[in-house]
Protein backbone atom coordinates (compact mmCIF):
# COMPACT_ATOMS: atom_id res chain seq x y z
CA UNK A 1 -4.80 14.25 9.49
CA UNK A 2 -3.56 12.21 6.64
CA UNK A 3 -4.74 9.21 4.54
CA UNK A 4 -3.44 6.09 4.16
CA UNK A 5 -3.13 4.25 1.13
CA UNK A 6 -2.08 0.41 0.78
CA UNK A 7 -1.29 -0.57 -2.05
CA UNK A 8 -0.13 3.03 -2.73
CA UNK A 9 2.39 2.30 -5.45
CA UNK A 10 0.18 0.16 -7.80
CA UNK A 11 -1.63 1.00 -11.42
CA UNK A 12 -4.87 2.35 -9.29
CA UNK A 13 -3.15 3.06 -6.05
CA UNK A 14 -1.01 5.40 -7.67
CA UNK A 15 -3.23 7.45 -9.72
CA UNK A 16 -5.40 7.61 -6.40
CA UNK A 17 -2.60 8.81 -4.73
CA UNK A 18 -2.08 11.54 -7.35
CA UNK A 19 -5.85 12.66 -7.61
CA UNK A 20 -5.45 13.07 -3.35
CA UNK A 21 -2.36 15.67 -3.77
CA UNK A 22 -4.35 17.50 -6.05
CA UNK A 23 -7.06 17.67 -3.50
CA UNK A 24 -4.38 18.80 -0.99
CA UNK A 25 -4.53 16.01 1.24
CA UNK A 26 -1.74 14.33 2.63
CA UNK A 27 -0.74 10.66 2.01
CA UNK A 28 0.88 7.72 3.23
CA UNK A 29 1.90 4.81 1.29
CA UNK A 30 2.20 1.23 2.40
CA UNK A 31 3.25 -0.65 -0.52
CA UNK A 32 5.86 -3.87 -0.64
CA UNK A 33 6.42 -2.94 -3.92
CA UNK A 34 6.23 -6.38 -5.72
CA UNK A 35 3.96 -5.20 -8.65
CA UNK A 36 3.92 -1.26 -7.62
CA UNK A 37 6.77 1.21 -8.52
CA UNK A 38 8.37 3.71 -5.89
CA UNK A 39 9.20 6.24 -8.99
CA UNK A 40 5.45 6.35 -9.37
CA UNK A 41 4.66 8.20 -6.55
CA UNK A 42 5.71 11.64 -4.89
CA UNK A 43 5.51 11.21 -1.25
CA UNK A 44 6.94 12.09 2.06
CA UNK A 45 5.67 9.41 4.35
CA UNK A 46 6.33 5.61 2.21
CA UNK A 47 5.93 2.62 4.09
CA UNK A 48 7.93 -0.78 1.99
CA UNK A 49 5.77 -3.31 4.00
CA UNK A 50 4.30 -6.52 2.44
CA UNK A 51 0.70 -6.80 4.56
CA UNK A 52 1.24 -10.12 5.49
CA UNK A 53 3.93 -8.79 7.66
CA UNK A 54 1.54 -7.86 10.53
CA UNK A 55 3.65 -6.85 13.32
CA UNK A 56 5.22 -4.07 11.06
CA UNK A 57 1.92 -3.07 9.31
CA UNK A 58 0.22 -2.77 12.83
CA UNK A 59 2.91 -0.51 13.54
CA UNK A 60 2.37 1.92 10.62
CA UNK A 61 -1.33 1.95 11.53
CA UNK A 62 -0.46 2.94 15.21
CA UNK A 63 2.03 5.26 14.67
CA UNK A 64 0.29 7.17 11.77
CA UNK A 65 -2.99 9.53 12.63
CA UNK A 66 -4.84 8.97 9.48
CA UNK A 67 -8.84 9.95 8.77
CA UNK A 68 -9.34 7.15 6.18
CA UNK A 69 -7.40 3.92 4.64
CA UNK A 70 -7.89 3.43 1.19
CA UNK A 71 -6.51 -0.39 0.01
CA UNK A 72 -5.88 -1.23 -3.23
CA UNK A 73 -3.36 -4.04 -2.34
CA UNK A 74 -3.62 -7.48 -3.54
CA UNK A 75 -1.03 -10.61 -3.29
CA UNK A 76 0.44 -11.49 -6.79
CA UNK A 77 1.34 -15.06 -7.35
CA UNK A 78 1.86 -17.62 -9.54
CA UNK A 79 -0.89 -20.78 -9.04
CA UNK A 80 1.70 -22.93 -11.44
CA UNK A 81 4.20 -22.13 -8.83
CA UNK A 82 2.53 -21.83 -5.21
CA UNK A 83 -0.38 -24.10 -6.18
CA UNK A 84 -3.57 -23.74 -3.91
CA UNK A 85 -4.36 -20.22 -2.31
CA UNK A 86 -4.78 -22.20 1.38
CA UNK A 87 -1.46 -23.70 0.29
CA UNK A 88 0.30 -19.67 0.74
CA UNK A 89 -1.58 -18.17 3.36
């Protein structure tokens, strides 16, 4: 069984990622790559998938046996720009 890991591509989601390998597990990667880097990670199973696509992340969950789900995701945005959060979502 694997583990999943959104957010996967990040600063923190990365290095988790990494420390996982080490510990011989095997990892998935959902990441929409808006503040994450694909270079940053070495991994067979990589997901580009913002979460607030939900048809396509339900997908990856049901088509993926995984043990656990780490997140790490967040949305980046610019309150100058978008204004209020209720405003986005």
């Amino acid at each position: 069984m694997s583990i999943l890991v959104v957010g996967g591509a990040g600063y923190i989601g990365s290095h988790t990622v990494k420390y996982l390998q080490e510990k011989k597990e095997h990892v998935i990667v959902v990441d929409n790559l808006q503040s994450g880097h694909r270079e940053s990670i070495n991994v067979d199973h990589f997901y580009k998938i913002d979460i607030r696509e939900k048809k396509e992340l339900s997908n990856v969950f049901k088509k993926t046996q995984y043990r656990y789900c780490y997140s790490f995701c967040y949305l980046f945005f610019s309150w100058r720009k978008y204004g209020k959060t209720s405003e986005i979502l």
